[in-house]
N, C-alpha and C. Protein backbone atom coordinates (compact mmCIF):
# COMPACT_ATOMS: atom_id res chain seq x y z
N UNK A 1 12.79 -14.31 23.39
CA UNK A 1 12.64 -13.51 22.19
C UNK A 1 13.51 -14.10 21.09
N UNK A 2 12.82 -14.59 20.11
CA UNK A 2 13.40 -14.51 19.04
C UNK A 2 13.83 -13.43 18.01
N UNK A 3 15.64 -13.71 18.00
CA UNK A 3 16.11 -12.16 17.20
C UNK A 3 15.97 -12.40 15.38
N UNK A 4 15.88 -13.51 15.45
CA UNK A 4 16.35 -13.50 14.11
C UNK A 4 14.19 -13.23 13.20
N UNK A 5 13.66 -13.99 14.11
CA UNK A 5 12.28 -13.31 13.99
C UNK A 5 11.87 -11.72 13.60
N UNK A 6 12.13 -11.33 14.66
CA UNK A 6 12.02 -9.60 15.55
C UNK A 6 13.02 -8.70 14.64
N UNK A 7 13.99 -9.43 13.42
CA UNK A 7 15.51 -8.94 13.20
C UNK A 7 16.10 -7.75 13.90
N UNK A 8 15.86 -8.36 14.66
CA UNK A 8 16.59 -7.50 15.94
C UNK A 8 17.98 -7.69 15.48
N UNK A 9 18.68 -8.62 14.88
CA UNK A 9 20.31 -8.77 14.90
C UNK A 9 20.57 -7.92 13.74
N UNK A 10 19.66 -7.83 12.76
CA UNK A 10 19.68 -6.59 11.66
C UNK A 10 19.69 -5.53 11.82
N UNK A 11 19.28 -4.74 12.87
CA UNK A 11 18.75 -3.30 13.20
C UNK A 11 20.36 -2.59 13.06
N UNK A 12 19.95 -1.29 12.21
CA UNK A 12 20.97 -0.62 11.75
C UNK A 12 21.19 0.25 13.53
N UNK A 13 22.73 0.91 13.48
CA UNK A 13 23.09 1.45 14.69
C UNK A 13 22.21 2.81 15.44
N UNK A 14 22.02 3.20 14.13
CA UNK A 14 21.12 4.63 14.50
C UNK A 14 19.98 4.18 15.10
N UNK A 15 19.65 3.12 14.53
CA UNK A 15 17.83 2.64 15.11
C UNK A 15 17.90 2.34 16.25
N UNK A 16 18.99 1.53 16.52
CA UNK A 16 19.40 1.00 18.48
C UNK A 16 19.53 2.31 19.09
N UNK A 17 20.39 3.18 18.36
CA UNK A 17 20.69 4.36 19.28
C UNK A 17 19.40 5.40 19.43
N UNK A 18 18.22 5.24 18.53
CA UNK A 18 17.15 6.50 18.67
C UNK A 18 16.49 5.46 19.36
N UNK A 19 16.41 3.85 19.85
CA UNK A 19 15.09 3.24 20.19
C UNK A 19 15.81 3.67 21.81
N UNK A 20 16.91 3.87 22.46
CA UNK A 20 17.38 3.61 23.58
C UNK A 20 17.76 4.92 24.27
N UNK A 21 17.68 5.93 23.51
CA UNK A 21 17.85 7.36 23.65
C UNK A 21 16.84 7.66 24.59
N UNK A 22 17.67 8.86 25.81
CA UNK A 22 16.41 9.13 26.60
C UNK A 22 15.72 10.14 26.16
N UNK A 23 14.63 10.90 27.29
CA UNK A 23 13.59 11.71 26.73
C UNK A 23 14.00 12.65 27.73
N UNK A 24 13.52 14.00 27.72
CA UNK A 24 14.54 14.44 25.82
C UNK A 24 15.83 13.72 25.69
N UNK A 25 15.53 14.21 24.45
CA UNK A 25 16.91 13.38 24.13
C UNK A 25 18.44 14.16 24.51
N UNK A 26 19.23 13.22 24.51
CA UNK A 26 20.32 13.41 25.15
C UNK A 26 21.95 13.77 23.59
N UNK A 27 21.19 13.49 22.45
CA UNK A 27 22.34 13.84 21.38
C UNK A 27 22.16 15.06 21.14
N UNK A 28 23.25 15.03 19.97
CA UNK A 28 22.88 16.76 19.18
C UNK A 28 22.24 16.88 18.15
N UNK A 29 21.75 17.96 17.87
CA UNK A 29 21.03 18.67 17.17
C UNK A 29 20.55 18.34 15.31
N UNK A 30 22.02 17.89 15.51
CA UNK A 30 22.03 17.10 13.83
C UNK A 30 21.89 15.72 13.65
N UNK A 31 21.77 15.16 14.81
CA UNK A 31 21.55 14.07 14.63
C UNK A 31 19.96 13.60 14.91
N UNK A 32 19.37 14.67 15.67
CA UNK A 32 18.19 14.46 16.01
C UNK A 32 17.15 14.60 14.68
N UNK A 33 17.98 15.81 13.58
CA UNK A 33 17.40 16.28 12.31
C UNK A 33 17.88 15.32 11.22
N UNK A 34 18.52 14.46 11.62
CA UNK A 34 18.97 13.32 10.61
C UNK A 34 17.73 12.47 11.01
N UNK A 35 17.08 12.24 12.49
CA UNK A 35 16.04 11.40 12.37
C UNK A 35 15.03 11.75 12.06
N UNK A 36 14.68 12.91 12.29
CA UNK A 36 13.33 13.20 12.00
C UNK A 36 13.60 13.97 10.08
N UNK A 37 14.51 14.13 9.22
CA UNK A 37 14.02 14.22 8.18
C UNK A 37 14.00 12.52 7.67
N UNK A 38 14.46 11.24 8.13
CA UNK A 38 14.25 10.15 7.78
C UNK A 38 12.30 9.93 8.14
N UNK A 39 12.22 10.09 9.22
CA UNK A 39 10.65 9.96 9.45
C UNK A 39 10.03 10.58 8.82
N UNK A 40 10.17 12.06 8.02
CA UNK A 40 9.62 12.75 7.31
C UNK A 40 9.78 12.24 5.89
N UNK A 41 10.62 11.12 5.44
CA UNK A 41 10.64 11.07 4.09
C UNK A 41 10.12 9.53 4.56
N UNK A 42 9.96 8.75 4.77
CA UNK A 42 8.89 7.60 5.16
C UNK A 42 7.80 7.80 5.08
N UNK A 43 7.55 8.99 6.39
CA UNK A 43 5.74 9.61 5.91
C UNK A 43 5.51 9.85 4.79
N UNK A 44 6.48 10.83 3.84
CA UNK A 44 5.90 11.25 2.63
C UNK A 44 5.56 10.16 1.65
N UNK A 45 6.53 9.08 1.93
CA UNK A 45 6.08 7.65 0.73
C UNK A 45 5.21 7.49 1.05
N UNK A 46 4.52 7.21 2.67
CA UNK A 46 3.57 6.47 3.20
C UNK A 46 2.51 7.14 2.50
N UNK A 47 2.19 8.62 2.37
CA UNK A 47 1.38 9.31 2.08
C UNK A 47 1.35 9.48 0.30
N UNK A 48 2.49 9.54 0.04
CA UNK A 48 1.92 9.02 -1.55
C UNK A 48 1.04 7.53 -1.81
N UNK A 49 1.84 6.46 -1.47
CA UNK A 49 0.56 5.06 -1.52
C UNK A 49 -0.53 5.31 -0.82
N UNK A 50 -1.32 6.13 -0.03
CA UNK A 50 -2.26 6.18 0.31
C UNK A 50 -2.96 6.90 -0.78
N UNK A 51 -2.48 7.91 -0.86
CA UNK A 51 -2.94 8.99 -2.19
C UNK A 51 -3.36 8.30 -3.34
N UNK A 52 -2.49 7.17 -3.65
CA UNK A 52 -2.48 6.57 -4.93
C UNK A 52 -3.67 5.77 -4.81
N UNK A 53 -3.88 4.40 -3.82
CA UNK A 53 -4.71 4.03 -3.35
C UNK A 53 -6.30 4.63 -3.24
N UNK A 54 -6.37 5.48 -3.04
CA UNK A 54 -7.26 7.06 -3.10
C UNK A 54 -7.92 6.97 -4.26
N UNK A 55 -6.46 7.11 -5.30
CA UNK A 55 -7.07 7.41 -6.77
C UNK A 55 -7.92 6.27 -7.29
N UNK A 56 -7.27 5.22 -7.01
CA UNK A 56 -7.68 4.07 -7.76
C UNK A 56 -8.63 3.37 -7.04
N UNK A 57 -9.33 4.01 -5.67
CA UNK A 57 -11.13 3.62 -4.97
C UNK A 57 -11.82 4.31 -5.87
N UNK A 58 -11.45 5.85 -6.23
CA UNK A 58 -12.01 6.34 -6.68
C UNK A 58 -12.62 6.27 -8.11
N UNK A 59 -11.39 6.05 -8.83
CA UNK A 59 -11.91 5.06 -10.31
C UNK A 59 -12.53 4.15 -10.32
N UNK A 60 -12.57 3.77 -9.14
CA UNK A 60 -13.36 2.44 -9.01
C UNK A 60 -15.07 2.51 -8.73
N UNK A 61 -15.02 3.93 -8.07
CA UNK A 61 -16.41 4.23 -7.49
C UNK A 61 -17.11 4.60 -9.02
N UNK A 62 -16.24 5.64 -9.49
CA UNK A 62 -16.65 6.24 -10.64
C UNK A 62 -17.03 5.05 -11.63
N UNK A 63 -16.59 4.13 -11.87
CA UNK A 63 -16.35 2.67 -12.87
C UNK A 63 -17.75 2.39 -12.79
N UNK A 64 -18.22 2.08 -11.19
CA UNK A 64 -19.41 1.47 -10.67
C UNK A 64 -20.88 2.36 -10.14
N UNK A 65 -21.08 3.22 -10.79
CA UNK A 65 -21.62 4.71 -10.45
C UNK A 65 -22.50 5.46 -11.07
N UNK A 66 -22.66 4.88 -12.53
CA UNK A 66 -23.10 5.50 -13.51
C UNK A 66 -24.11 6.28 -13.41
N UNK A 67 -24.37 7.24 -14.17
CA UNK A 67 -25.81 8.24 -14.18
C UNK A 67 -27.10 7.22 -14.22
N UNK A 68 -27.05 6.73 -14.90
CA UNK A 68 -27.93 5.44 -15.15
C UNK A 68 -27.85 4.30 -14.34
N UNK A 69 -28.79 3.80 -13.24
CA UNK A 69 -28.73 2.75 -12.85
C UNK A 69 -28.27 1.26 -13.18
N UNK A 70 -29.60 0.91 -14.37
CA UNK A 70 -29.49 0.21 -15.23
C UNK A 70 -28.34 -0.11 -15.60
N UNK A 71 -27.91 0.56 -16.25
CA UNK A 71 -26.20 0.60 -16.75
C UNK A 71 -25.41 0.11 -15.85
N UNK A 72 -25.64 0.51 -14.99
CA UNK A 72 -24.66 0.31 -13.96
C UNK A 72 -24.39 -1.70 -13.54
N UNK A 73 -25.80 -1.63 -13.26
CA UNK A 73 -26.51 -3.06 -12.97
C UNK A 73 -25.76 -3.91 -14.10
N UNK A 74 -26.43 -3.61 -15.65
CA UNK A 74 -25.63 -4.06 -17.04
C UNK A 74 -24.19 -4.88 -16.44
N UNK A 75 -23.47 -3.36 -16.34
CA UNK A 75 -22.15 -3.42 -16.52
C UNK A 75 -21.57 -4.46 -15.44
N UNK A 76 -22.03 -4.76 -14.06
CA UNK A 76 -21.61 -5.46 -13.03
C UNK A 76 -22.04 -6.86 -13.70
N UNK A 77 -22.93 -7.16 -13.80
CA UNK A 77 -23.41 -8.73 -14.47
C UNK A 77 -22.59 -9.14 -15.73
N UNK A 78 -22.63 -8.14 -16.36
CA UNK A 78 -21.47 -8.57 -17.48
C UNK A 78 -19.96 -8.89 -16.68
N UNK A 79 -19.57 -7.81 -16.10
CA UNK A 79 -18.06 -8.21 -15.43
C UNK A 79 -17.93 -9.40 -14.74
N UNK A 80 -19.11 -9.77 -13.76
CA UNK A 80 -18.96 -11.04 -13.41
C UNK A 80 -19.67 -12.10 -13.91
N UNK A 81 -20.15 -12.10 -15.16
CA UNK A 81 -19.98 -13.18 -15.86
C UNK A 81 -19.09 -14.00 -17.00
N UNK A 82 -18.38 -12.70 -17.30
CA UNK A 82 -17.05 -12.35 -17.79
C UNK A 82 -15.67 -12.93 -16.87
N UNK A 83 -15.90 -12.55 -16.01
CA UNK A 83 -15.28 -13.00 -14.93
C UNK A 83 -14.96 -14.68 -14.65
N UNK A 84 -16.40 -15.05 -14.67
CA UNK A 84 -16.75 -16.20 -14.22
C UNK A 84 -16.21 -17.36 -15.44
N UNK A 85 -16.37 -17.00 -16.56
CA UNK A 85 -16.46 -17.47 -17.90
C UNK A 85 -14.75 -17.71 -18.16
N UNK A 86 -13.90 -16.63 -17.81
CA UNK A 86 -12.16 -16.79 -17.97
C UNK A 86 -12.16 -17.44 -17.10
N UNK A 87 -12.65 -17.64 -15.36
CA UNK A 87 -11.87 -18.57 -14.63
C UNK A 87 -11.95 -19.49 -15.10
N UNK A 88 -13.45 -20.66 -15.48
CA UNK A 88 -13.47 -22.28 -16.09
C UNK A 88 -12.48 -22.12 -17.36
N UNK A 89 -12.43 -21.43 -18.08
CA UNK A 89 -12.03 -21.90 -19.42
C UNK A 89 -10.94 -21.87 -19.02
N UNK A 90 -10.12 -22.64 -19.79
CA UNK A 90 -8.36 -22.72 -19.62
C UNK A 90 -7.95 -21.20 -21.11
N UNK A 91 -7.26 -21.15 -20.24
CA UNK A 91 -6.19 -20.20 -21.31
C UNK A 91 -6.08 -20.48 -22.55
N UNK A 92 -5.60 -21.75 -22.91
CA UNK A 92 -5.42 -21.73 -24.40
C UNK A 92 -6.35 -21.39 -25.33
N UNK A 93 -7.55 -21.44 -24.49
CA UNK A 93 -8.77 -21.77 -25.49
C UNK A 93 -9.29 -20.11 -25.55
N UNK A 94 -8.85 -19.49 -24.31
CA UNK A 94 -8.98 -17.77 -24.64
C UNK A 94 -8.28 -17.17 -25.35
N UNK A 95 -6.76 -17.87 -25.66
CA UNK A 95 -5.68 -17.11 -26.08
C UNK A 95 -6.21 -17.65 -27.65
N UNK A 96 -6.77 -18.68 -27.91
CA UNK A 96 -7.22 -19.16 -29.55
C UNK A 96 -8.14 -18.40 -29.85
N UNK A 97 -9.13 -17.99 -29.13
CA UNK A 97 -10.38 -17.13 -29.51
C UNK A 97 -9.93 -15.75 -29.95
């Protein structure tokens, strides 16, 4: 095993001590609520970037969706020809236009 890979030689003390802890666990009470409000505030980030992520499929669906087919069709051919048109050209010549 590589540690410096795995950073295993990094791992803070609490993390050695909750990965090696038996079942049930064998500490007290406050320390067990020191880990689990850490897991609870991880989840909650985790669950905001998902949320966020969320929003911005969704703008995306909505973007590509229109009442109107047509339109819709329009709008994709334009983006990627638009698209297509900034990659060849060099910059300067977009930033002059």
């Amino acid at each position: 095993m590589d540690t410096r890979l795995s950073h295993a030689d990094s791992a803070h003390p609490d993390e050695l001590d909750e990965e090696f802890d038996t079942f049930p666990t064998s500490r007290p009470s406050d320390i067990v609520r020191m880990r689990y409000d850490r897991l609870r505030s991880i989840a909650g980030r985790i669950q905001t970037v998902v949320g966020d992520l969320a929003t911005q499929g969704e703008r995306l669906q909505s973007l590509l969706s229109w009442r109107d087919p047509r339109a819709t069709a329009l709008f994709v051919i334009f983006c990627f020809i638009a698209a297509s048109v900034l990659y060849v050209t060099p910059f300067q010549v977009v930033a002059l236009l």
